[in-house]
C-alpha atoms as a PDB file:
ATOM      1  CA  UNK A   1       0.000   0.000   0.000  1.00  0.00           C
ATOM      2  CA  UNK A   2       1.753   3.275  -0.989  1.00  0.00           C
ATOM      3  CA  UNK A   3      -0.710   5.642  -0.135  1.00  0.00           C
ATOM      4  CA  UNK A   4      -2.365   6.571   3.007  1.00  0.00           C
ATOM      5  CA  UNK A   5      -5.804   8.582   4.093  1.00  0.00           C
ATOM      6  CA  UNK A   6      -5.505  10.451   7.364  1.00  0.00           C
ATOM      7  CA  UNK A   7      -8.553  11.450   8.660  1.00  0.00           C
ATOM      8  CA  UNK A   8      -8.052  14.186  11.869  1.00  0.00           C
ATOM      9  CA  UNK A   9     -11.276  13.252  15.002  1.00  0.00           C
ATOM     10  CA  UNK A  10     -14.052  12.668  12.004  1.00  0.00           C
ATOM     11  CA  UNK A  11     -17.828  13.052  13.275  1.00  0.00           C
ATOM     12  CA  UNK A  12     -19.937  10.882  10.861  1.00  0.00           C
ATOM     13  CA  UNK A  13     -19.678   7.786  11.131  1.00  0.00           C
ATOM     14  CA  UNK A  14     -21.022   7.169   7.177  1.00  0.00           C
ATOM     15  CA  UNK A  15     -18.254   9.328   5.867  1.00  0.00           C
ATOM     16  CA  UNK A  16     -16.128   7.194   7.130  1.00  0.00           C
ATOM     17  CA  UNK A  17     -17.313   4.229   6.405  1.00  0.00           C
ATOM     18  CA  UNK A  18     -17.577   5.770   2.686  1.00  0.00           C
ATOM     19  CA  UNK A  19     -14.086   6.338   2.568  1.00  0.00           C
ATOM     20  CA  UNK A  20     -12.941   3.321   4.320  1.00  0.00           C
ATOM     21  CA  UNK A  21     -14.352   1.603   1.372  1.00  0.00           C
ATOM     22  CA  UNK A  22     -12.519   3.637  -0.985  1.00  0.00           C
ATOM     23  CA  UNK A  23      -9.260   3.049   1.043  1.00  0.00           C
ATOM     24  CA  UNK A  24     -10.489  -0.933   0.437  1.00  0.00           C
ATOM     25  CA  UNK A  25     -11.007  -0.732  -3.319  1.00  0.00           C
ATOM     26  CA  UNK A  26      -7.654   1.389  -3.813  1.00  0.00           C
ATOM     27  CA  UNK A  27      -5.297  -0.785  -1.281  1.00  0.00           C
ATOM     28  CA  UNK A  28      -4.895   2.999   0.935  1.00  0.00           C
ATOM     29  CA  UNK A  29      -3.956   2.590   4.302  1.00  0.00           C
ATOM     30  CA  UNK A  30      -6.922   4.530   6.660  1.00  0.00           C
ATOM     31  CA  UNK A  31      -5.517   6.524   9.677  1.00  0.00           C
ATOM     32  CA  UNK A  32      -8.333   7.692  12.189  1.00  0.00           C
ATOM     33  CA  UNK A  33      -6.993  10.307  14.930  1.00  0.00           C
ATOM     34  CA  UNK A  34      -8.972  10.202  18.019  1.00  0.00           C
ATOM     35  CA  UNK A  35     -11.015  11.355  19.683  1.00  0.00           C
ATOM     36  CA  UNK A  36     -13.743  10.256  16.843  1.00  0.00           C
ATOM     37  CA  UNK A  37     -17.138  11.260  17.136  1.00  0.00           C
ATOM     38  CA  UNK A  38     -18.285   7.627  16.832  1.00  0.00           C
ATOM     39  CA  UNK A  39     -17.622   4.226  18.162  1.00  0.00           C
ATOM     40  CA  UNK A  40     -15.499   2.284  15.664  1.00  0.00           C
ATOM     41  CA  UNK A  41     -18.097  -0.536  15.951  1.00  0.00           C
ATOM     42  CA  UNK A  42     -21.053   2.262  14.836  1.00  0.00           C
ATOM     43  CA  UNK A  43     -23.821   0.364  12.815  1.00  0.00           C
ATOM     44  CA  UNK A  44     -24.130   3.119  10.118  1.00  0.00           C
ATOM     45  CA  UNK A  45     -20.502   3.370   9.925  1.00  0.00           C
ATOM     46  CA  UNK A  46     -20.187  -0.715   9.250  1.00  0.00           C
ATOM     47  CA  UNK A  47     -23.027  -0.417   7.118  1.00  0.00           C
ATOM     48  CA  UNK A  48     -21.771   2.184   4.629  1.00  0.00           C
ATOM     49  CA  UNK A  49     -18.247  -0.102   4.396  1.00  0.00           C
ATOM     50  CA  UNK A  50     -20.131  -2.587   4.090  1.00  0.00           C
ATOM     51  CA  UNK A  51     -18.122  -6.066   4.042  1.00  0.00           C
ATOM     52  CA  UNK A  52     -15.057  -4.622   2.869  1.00  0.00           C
ATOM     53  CA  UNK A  53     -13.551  -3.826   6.415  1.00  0.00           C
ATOM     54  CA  UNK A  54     -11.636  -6.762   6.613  1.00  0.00           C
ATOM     55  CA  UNK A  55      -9.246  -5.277   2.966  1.00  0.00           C
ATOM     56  CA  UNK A  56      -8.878  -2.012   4.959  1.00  0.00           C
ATOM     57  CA  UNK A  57      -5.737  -1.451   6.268  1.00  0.00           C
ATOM     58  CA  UNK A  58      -6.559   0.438   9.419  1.00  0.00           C
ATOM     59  CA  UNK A  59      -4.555   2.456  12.525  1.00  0.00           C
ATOM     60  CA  UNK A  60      -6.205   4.382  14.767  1.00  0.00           C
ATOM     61  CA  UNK A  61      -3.971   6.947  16.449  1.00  0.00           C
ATOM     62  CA  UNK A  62      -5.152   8.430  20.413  1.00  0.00           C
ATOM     63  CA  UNK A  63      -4.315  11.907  19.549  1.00  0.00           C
ATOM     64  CA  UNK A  64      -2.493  14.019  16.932  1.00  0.00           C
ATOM     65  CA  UNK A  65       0.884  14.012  18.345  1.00  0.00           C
ATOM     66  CA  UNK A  66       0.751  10.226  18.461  1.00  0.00           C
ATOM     67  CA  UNK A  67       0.452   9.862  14.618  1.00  0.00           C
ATOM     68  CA  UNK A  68       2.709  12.826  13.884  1.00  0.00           C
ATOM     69  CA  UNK A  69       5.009  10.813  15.869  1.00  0.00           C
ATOM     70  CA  UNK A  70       4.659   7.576  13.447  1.00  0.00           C
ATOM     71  CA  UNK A  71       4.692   8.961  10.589  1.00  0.00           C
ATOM     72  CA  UNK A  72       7.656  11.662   9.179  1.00  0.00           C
ATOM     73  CA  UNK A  73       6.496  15.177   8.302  1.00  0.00           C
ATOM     74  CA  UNK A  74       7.582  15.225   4.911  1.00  0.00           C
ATOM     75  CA  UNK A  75       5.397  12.332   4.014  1.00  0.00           C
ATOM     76  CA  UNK A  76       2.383  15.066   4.921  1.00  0.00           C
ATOM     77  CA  UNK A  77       0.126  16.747   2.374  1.00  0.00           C
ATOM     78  CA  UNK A  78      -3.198  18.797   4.029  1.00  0.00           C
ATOM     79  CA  UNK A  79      -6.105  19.450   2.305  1.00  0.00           C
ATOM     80  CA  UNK A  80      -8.470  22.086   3.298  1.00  0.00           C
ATOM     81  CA  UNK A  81     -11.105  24.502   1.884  1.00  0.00           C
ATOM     82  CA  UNK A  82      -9.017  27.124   3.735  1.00  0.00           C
ATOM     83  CA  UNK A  83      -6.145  26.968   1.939  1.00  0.00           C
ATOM     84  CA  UNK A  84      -4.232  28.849  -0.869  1.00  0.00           C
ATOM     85  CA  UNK A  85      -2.664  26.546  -2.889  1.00  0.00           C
ATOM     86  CA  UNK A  86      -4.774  24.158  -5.285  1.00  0.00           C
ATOM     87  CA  UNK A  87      -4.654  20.724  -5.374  1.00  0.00           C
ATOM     88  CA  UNK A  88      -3.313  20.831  -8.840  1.00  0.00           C
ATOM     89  CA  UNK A  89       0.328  22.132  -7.151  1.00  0.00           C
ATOM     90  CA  UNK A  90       0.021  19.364  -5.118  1.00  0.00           C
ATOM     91  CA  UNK A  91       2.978  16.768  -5.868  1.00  0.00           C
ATOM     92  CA  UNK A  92       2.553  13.216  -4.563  1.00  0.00           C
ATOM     93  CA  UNK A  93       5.043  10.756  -3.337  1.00  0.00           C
ATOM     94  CA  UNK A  94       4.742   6.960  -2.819  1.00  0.00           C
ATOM     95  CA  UNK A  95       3.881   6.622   0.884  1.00  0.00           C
ATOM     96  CA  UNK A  96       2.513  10.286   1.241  1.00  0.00           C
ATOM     97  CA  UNK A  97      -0.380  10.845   3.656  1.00  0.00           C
ATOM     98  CA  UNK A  98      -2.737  12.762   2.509  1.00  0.00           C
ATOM     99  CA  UNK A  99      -4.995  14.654   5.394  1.00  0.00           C
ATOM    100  CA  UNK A 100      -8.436  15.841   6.619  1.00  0.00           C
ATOM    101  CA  UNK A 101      -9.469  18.159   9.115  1.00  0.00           C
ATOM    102  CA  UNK A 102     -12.901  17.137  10.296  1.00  0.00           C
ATOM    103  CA  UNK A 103     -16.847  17.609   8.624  1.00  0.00           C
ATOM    104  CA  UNK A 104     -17.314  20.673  11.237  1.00  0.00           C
ATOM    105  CA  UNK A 105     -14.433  22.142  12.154  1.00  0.00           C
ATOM    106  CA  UNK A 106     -12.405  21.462   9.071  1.00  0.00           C
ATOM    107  CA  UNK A 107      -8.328  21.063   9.482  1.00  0.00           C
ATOM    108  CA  UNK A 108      -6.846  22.981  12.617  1.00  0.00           C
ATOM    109  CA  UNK A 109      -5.931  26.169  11.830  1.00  0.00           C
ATOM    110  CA  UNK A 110      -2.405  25.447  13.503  1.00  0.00           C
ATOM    111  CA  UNK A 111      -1.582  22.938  10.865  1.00  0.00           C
ATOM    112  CA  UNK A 112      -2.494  25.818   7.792  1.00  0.00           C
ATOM    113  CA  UNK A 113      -0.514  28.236  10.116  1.00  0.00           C
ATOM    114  CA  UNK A 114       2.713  25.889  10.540  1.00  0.00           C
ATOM    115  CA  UNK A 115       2.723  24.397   6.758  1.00  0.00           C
ATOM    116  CA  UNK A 116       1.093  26.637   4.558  1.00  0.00           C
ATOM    117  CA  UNK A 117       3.120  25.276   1.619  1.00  0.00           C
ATOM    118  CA  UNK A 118       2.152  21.587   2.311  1.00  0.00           C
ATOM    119  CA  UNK A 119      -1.735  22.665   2.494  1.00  0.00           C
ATOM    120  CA  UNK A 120      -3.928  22.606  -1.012  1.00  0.00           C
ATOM    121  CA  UNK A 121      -7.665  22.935  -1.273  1.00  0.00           C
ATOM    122  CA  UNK A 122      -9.892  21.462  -4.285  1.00  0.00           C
ATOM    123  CA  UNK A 123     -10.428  24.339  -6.456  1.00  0.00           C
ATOM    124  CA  UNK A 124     -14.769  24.970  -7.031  1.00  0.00           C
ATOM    125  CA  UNK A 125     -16.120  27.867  -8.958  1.00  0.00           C
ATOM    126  CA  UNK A 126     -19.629  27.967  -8.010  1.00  0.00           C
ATOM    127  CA  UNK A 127     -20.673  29.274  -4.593  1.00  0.00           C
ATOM    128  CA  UNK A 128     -20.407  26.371  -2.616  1.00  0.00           C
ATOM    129  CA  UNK A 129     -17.738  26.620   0.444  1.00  0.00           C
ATOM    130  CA  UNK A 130     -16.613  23.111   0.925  1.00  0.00           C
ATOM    131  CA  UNK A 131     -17.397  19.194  -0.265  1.00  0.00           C
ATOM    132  CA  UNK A 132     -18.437  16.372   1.664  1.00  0.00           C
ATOM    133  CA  UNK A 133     -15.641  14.848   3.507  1.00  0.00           C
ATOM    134  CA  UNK A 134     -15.974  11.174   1.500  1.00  0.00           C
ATOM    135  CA  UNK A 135     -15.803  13.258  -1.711  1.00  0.00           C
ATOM    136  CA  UNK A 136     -13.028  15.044  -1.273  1.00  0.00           C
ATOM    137  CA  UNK A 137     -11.009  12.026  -0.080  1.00  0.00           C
ATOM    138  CA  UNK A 138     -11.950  10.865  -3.327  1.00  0.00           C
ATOM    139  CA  UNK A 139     -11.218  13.385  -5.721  1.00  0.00           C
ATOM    140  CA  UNK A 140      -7.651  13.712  -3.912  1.00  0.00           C
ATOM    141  CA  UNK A 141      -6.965  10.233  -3.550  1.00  0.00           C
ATOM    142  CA  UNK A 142      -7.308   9.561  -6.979  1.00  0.00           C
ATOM    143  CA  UNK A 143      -5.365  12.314  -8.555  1.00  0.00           C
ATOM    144  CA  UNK A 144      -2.651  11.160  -5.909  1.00  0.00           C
ATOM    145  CA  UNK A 145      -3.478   7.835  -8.098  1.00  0.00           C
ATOM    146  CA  UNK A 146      -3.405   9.414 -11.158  1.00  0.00           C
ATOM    147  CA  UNK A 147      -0.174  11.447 -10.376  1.00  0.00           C
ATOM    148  CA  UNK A 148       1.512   8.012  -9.404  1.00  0.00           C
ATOM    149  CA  UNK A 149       0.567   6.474 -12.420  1.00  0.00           C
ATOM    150  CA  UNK A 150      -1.457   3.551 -10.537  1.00  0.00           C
ATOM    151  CA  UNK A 151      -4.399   2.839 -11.908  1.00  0.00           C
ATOM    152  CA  UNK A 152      -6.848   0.617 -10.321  1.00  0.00           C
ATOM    153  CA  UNK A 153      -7.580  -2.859 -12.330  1.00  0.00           C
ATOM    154  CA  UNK A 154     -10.224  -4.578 -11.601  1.00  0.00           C
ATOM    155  CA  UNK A 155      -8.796  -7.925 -12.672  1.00  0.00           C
ATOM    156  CA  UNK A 156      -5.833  -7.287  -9.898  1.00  0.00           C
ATOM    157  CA  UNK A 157      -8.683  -6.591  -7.519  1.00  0.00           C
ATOM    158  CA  UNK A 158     -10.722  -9.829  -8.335  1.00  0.00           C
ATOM    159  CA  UNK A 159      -7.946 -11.871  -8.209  1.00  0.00           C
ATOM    160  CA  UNK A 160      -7.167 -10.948  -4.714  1.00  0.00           C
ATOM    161  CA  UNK A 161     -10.735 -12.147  -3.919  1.00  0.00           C
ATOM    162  CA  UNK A 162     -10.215 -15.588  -5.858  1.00  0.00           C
ATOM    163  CA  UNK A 163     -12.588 -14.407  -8.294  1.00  0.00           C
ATOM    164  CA  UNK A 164     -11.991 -14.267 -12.342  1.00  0.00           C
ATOM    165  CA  UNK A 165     -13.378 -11.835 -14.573  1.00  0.00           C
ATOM    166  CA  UNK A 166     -16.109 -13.269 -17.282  1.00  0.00           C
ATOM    167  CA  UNK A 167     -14.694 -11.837 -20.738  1.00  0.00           C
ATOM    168  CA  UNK A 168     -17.615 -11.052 -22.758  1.00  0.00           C
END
């Protein structure tokens, strides 16, 4: 697994879920910093990952200075609606951790104060402020796919499962 999702004390338990899912059906490592505003064993939470939770690859981290003490700084990349730079300046690395503040309060402003050149936001042009947390993982996780030139086959995926695909 080369990449890595780091979500900072997230609130809804189906946005997580969501995204764990994703982090299953793109072999991304899931980091959850605590304190999490839901149980890990949360029904809706299970429910939107449905059966996949056993291909996620996930750590959960007590607080914010535990994970920034796993994981080396440079590897970080921050993504908020706050910031200036766009996600298209963003350049990914193998093993780069890509991070999210939380669905209300968004990433700490201490982070976009101490790294400003590590933090990108997904450019909009209409007049809405911010995406939904699972979507923005998304759109960022798979440039960071796109920019690593790792695409996602679906016949790699099935045949992790035991499964073949049916040529037409």
């Amino acid at each position: 697994m080369s990449l890595n999702i780091v979500l900072i004390q997230p609130q809804i338990p189906p946005n997580t879920g969501n995204i764990a899912r994703l982090c299953g059906a793109t072999e991304t490592s899931l980091h959850l910093v605590e304190p999490l505003g839901f149980t890990l064993d949360d029904r809706e939470m299970r429910r939107a990952g449905l059966d996949y939770w056993e291909a996620v690859d996930c750590w959960v981290h007590p607080h914010w200075h535990a994970f920034r003490g796993a994981i080396a700084r440079e590897r970080c990349l921050y993504f908020s609606s706050n910031a200036t730079r766009t996600l298209w300046d963003a350049r990914f690395q193998p093993n780069s951790c890509l991070v999210f503040g939380n669905e209300t309060d968004g990433m700490p402003p201490r982070i976009l104060e101490k790294h400003p050149e590590r933090c990108y936001r997904i450019p909009m042009s209409g007049p809405v402020r911010s995406l939904n947390l699972a979507t923005a993982v998304g759109i960022v996780l798979f440039e960071a796919l796109r920019q690593l030139d790792r695409e996602v086959r679906p016949e790699e995926a099935n045949s992790r499962l035991g499964t073949t695909r049916v040529k037409d």
